[in-house]
Protein backbone atom coordinates (compact mmCIF):
# COMPACT_ATOMS: atom_id res chain seq x y z
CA UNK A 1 0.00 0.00 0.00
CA UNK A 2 1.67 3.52 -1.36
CA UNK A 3 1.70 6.42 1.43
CA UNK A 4 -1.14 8.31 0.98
CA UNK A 5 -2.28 12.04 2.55
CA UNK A 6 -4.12 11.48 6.16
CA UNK A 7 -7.20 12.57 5.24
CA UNK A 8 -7.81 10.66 2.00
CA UNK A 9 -10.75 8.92 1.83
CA UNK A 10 -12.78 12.27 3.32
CA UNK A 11 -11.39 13.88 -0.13
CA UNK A 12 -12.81 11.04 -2.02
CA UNK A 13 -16.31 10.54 -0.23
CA UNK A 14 -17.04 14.12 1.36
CA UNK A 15 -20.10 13.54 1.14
CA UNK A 16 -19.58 11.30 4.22
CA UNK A 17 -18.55 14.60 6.09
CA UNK A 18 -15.89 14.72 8.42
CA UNK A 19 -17.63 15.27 11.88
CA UNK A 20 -18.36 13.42 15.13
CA UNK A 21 -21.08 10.75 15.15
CA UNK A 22 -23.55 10.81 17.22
CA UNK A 23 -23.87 7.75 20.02
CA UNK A 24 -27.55 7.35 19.85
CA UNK A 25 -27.80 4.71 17.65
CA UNK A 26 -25.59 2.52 19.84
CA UNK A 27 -27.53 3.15 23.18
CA UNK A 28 -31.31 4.24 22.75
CA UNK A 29 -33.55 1.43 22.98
CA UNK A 30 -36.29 3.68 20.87
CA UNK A 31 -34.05 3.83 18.25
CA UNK A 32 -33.15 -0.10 18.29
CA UNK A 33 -36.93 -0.29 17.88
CA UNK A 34 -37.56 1.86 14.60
CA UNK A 35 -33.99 -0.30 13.14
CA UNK A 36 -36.28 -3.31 13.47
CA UNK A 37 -38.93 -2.23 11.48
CA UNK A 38 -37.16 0.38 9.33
CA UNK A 39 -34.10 -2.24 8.51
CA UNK A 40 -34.02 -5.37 9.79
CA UNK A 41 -37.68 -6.35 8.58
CA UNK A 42 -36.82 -4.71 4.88
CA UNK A 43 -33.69 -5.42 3.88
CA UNK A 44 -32.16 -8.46 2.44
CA UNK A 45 -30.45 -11.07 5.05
CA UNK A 46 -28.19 -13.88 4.56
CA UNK A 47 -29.56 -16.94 6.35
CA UNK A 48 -27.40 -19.53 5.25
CA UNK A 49 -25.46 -21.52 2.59
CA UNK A 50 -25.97 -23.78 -0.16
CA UNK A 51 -23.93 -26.41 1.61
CA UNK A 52 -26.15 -26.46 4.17
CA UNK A 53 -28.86 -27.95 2.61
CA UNK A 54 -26.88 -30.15 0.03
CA UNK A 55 -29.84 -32.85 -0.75
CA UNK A 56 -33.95 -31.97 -1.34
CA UNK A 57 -35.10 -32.07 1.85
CA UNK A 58 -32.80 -30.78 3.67
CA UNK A 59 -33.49 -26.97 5.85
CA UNK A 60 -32.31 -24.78 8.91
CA UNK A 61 -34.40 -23.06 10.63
CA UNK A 62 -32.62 -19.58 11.72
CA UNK A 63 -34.17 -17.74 15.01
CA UNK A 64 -34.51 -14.38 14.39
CA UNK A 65 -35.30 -12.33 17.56
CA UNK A 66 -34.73 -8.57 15.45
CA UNK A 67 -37.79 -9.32 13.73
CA UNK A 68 -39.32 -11.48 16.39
CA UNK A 69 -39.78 -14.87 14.01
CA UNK A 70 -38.30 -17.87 12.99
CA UNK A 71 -37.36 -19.01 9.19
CA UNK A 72 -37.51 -22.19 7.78
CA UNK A 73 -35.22 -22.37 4.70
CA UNK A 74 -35.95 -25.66 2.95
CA UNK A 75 -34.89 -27.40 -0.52
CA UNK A 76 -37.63 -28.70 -2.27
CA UNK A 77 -37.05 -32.24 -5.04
CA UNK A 78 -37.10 -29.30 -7.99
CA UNK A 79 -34.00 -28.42 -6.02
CA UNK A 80 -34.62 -24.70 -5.12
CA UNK A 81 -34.09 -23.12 -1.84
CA UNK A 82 -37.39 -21.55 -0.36
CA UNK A 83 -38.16 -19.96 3.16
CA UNK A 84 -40.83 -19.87 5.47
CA UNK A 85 -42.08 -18.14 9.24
CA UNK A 86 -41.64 -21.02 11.50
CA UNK A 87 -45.57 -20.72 12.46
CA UNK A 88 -48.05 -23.76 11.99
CA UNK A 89 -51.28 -22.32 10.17
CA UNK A 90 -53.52 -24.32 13.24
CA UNK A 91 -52.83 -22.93 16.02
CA UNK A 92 -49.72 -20.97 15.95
CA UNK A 93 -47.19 -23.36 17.22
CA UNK A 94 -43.35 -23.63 15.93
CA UNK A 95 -43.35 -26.18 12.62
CA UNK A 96 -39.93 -27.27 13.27
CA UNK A 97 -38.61 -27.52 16.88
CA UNK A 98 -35.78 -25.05 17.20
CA UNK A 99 -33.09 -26.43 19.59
CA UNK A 100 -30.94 -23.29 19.16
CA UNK A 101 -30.53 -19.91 17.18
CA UNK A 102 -29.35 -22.44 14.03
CA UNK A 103 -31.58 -25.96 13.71
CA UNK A 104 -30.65 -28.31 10.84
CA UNK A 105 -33.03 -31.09 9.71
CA UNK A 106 -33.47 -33.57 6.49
CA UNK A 107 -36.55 -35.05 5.17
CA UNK A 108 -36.31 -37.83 2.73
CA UNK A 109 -40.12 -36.86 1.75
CA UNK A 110 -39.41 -33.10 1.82
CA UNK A 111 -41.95 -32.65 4.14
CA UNK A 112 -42.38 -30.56 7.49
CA UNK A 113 -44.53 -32.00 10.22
CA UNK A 114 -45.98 -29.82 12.76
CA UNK A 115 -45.45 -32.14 15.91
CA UNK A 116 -48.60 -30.40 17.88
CA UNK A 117 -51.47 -31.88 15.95
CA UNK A 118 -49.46 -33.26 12.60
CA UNK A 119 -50.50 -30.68 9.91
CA UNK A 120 -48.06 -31.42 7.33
CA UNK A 121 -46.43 -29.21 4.67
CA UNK A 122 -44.44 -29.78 1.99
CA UNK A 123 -40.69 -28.24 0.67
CA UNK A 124 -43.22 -25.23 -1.41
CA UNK A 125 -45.29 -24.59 1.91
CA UNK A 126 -48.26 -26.10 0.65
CA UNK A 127 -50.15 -27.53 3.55
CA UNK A 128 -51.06 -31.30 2.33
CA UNK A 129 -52.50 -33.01 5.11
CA UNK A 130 -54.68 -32.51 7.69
CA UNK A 131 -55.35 -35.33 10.37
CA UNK A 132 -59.22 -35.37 10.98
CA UNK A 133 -59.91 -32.94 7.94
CA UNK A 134 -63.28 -33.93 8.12
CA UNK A 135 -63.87 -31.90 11.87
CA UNK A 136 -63.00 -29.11 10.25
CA UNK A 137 -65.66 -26.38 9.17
CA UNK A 138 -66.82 -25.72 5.52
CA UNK A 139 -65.25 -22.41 5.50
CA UNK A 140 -61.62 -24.29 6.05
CA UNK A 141 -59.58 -24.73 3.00
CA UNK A 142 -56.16 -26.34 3.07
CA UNK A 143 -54.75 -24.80 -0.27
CA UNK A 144 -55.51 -21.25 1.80
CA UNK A 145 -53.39 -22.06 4.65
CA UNK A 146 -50.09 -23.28 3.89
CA UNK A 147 -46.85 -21.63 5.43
CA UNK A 148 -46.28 -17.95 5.76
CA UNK A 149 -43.75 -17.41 2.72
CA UNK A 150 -40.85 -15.02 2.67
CA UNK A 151 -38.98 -13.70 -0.16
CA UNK A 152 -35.64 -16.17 -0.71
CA UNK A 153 -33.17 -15.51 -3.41
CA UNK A 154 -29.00 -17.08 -3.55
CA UNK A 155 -25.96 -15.22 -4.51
CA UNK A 156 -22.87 -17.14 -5.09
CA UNK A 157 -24.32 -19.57 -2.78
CA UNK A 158 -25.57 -17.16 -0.05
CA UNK A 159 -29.03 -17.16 1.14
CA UNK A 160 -30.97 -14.19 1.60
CA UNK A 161 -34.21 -13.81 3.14
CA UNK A 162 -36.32 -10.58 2.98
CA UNK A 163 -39.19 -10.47 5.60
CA UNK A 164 -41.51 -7.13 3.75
CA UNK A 165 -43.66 -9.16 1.98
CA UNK A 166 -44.83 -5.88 -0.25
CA UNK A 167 -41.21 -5.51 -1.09
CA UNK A 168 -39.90 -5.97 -4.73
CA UNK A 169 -36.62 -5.32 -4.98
CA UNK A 170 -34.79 -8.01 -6.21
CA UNK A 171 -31.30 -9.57 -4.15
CA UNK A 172 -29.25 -7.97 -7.05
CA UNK A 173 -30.80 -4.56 -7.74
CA UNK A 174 -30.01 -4.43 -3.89
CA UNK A 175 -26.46 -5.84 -3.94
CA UNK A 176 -25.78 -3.63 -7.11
CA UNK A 177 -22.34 -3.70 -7.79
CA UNK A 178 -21.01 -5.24 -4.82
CA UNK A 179 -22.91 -8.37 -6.74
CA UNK A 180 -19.71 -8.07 -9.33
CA UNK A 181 -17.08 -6.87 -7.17
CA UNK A 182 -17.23 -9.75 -5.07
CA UNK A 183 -18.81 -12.55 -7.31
CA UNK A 184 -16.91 -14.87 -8.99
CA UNK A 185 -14.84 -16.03 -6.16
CA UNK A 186 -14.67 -20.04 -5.35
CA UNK A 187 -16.63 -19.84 -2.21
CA UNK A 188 -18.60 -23.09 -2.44
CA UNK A 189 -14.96 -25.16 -3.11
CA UNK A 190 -13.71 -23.46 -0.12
CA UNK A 191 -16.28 -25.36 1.97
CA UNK A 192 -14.26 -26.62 5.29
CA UNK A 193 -16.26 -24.53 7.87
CA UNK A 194 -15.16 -23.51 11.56
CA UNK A 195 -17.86 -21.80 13.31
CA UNK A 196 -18.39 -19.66 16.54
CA UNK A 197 -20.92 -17.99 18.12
CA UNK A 198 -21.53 -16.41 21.23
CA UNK A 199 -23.75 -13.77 22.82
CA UNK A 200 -22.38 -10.04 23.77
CA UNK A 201 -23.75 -7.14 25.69
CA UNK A 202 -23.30 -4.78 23.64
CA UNK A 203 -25.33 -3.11 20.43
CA UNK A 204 -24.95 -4.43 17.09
CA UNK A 205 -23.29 -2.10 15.70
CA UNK A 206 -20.77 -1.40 18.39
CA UNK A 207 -19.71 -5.48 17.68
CA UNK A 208 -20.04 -4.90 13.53
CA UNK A 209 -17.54 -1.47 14.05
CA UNK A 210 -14.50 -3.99 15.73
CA UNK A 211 -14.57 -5.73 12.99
CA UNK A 212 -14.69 -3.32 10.29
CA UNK A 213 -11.39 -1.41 10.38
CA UNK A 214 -7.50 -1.90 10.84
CA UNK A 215 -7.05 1.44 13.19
CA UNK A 216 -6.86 -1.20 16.23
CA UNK A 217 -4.60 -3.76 14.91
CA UNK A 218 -1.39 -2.48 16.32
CA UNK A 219 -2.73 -2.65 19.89
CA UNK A 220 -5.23 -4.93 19.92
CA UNK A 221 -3.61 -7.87 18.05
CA UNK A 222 -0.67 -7.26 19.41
CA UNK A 223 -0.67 -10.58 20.46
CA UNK A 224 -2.24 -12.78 17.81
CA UNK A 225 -0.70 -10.58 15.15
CA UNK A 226 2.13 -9.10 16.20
CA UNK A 227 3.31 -6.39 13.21
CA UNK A 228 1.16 -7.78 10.39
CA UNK A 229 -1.01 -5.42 9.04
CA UNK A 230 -0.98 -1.88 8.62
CA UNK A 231 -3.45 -0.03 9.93
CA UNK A 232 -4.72 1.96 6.97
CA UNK A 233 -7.19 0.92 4.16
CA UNK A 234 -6.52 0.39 0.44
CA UNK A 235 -8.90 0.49 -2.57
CA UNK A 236 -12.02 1.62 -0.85
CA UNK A 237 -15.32 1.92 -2.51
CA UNK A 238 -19.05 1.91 -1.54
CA UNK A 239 -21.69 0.39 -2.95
CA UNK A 240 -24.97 1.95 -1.75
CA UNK A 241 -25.80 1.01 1.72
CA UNK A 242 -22.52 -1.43 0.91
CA UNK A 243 -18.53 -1.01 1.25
CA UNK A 244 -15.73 -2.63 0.64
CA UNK A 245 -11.47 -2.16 1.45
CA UNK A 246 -8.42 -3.82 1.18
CA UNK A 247 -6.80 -4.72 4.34
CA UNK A 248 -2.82 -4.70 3.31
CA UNK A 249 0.22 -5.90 5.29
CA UNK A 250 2.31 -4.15 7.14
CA UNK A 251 6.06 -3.54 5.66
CA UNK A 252 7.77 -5.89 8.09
CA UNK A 253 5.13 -8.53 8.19
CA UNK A 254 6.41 -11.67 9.41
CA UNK A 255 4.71 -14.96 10.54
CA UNK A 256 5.57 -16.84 13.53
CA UNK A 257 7.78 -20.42 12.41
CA UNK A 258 4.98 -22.57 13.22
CA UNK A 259 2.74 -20.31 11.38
CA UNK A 260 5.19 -20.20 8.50
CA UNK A 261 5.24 -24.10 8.59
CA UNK A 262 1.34 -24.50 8.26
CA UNK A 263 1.29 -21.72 5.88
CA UNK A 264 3.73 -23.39 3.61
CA UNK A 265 1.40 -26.32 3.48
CA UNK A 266 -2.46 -25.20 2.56
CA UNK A 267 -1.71 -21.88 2.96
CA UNK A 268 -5.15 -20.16 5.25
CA UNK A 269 -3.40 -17.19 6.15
CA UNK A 270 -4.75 -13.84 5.64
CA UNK A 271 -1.43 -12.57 6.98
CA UNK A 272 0.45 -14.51 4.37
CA UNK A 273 1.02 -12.86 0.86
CA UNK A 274 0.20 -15.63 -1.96
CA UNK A 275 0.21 -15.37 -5.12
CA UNK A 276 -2.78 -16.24 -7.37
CA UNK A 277 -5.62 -15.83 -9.26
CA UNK A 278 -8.60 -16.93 -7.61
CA UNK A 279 -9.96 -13.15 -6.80
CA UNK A 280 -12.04 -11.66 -8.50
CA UNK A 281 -10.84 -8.97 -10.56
CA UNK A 282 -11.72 -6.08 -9.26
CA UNK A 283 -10.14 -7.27 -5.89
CA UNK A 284 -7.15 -5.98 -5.84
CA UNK A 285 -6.72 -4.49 -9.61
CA UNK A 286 -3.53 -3.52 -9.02
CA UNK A 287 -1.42 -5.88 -7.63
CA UNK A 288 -0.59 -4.96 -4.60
CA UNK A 289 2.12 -7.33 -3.40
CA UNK A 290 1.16 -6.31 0.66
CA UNK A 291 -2.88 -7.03 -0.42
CA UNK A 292 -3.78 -9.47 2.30
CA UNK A 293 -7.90 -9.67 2.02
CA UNK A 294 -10.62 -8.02 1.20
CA UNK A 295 -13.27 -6.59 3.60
CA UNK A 296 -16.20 -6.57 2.91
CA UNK A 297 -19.66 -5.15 4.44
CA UNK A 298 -22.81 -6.00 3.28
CA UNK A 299 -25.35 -3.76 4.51
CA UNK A 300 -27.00 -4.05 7.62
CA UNK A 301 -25.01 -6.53 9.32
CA UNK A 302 -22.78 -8.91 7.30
CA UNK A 303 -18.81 -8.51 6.95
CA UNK A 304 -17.58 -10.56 4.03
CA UNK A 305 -13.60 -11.23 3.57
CA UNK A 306 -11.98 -12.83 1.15
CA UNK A 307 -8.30 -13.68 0.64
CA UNK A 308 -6.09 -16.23 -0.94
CA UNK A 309 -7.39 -19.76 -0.23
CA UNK A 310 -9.58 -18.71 2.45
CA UNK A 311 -12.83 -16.74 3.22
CA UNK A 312 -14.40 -15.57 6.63
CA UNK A 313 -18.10 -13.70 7.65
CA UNK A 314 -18.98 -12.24 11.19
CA UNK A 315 -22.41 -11.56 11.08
CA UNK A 316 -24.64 -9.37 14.18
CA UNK A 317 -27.98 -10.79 15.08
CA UNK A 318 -29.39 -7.93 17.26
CA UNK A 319 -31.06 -9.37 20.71
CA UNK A 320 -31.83 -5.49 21.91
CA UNK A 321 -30.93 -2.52 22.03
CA UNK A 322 -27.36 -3.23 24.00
CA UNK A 323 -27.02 -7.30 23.40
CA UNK A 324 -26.04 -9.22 19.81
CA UNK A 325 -25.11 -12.41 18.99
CA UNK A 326 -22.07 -12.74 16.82
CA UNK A 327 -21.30 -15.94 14.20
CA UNK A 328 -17.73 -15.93 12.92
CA UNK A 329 -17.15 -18.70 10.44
CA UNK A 330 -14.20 -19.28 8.74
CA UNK A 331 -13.93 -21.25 5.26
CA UNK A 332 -10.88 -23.65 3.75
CA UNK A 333 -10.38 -26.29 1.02
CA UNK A 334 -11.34 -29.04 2.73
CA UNK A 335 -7.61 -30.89 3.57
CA UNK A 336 -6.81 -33.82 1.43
CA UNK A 337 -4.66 -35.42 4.37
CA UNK A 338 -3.65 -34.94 8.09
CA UNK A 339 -0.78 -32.64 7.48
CA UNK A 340 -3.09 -30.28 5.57
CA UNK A 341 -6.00 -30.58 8.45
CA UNK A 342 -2.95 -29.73 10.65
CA UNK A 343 -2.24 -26.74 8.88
CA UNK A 344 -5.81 -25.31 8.50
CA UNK A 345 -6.67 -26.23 12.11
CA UNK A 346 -3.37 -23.85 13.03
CA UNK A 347 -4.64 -21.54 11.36
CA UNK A 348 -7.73 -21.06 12.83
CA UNK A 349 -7.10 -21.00 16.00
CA UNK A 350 -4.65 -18.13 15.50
CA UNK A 351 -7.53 -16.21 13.64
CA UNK A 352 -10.08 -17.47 16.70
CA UNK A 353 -7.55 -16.13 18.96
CA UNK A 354 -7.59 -12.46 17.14
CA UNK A 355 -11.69 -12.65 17.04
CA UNK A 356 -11.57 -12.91 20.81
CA UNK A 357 -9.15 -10.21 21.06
CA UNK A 358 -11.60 -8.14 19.04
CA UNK A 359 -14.48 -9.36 21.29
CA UNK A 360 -13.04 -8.79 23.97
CA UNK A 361 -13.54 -4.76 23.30
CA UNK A 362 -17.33 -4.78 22.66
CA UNK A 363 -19.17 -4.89 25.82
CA UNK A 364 -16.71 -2.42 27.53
CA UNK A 365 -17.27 -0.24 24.76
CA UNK A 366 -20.83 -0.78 25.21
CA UNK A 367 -21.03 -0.40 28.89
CA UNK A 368 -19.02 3.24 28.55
CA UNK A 369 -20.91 4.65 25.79
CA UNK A 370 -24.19 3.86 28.01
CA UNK A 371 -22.67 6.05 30.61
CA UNK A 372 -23.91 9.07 28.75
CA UNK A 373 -20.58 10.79 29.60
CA UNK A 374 -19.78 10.94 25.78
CA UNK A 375 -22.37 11.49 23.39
CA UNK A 376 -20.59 11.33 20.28
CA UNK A 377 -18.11 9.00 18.47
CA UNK A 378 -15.13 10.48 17.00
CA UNK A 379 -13.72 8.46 14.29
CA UNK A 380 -10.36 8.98 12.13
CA UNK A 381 -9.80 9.07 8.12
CA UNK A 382 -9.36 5.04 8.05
CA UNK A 383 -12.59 4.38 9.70
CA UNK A 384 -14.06 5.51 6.63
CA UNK A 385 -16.27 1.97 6.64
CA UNK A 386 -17.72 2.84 9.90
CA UNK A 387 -18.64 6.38 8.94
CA UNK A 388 -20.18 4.99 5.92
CA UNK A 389 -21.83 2.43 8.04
CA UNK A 390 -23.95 4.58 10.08
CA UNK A 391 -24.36 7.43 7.08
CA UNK A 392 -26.64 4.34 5.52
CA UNK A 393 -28.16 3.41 8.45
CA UNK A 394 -29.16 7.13 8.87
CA UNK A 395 -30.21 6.97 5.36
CA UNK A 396 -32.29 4.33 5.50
CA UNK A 397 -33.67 5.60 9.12
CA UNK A 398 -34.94 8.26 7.15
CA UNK A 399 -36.67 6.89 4.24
């Protein structure tokens, strides 16, 4: 990454402005509660993955407290993904059990089968049976009550659910160009998933802004990272409500031997410079030869990275106003032998060890902001993501 002037990216986007920003939408619960109408039940979410329902028959159910529902996303036998509210059409109870805020399930049949009075539904929602029709009243139709539908559309193997069942914009008029910017990259062959989850105190947002810039890298990863990356952005553009930024090394980078070791073997490293192809091309146009990966935001609360033989998501599930639930998943090649499950598993655990380092921030943060001693959030040229983060939140507060 060249040396640039300090205040770059304000020259660039200055229509972001320059200012403080305000703390509100961290800490007021009123506001929390207009972002769950206004956002969270109108905008397009990613539920899940392709490879997580490989076979017909096969759906997750994904609890969704923002919105105060449940989805089913199912594959029906003409092999396309469809979703559903978790809500029998009798008498209100859960279709599928949930036994946490992710439930997986097959059915040979592609069926669903509420387990309160057996109403049964198929992969399309279409309610097909109905124990003891015959009790029923004339004015009871079965083709009338079938599941509660919600818009479903993929990208690259991403599901997205949208829960405003007037809406019509379609997945990709919403993505826009983000769509091509980060399409084309092999995330379905990268398939070797290591997941965590856990749930914070703290606002969505104030979990989503660790995440989403290199400003704290020096201190925070001290540890995990020692002299990696720098701590300034390259190649940053915004897509809408969406953004996107290279995160780059830092001059001296160096990994650890063991980390060099595993490295040299299936690679996994976003510290690790690699050469290749498999990004797509507007990822990195130039070259760079410190590019280390790609971060990615897609708007309102998925960050999308992708690198050299690897790709990673933390995703915010809003709980309230001042708790979230945060999935980091990480993505390899699944190894071909022990020495390469060796080296991915290394890996992982170094990048687990930097997510808790950058977890470890959020409910303090959380905790001082609801003080009320500081109302506003002062933020630096390279936290231009996070600027643009809450300039389209206000944006779409406002609409």
């Amino acid at each position: 990454m060249s040396e640039a002037t300090p205040h770059r990216w304000a020259a660039l986007y200055p229509e972001l402005g320059t200012g403080p920003v305000s703390s509100e939408p961290c800490v007021s619960p009123e506001y929390y509660a207009r972002e769950q109408e206004i956002v969270f039940k109108r905008t397009w979410l990613m539920v899940a993955r392709d490879e997580e329902l490989p076979k017909a028959g096969d759906y997750k159910v994904k609890r969704l407290e923002v919105a105060n529902t449940s989805i089913i996303v199912i594959r029906g036998k003409d092999g396309v993904v469809r979703g559903f509210h978790n809500v029998c059409s009798h008498r209100g109870n859960t279709v599928v059990t949930e036994t946490s805020h992710e439930t997986f399930g097959s059915s040979k049949a592609a069926i669903l089968s509420c387990r309160f009075h057996g109403w049964v539904y198929d992969a399309k929602g279409d309610l097909i049976q109905v124990p003891e029709e015959e009790r029923f009243y004339s004015c009871f139709e079965k083709k009338e009550n079938g599941l509660a539908s919600v818009r479903t559309e993929t990208w690259e193997g991403f599901v997205f659910i949208n829960l405003h069942a007037d809406g019509t914009q379609s997945l990709l008029d919403y993505l826009g160009d983000y769509a091509d910017h980060m399409g084309d990259f092999p995330y379905s062959e990268l398939s070797q998933c290591y997941s965590y989850w856990t749930d914070l105190n703290c606002n969505w947002k104030v979990g989503h802004d660790a995440f989403a810039e290199a400003y704290h890298v020096h201190t925070i990863h001290a540890g995990s990272f020692p002299n990696t990356f720098s701590s300034g952005l390259a190649n940053v553009r915004l897509f809408g409500p969406h953004r996107s930024a290279a995160v780059c090394l830092s001059p001296s980078a160096e990994l650890r031997p063991v980390q060099t070791v595993a490295d040299g073997i299936a690679g996994g490293y976003a510290g690790a410079h690699h050469q290749g192809s498999t990004l797509p091309k507007s990822v990195n146009p130039d070259g760079m030869e410190d590019f280390s990966f790609e971060l990615s935001v897609i708007f309102p609360n998925l960050l999308l990275h992708i690198s050299e033989g690897l790709w990673f998501t933390h995703q915010f599930w809003p709980l309230s106003h001042n708790s979230t639930r945060w999935e980091g998943k990480m993505f390899y090649r699944p190894p071909s032998n022990n020495s390469e499950r060796w080296a991915q598993q290394c890996a992982q655990l170094i990048s687990r060890n930097a997510w808790l380092e950058d977890t470890a921030t959020m409910e303090a943060t959380q905790a001082a902001l609801q003080s009320g001693a500081k109302t506003e959030i002062n933020l630096q040229d390279e936290e231009i993501l996070l600027r643009h983060g809450y300039h389209a939140l206000q944006q779409f507060m406002q609409s």
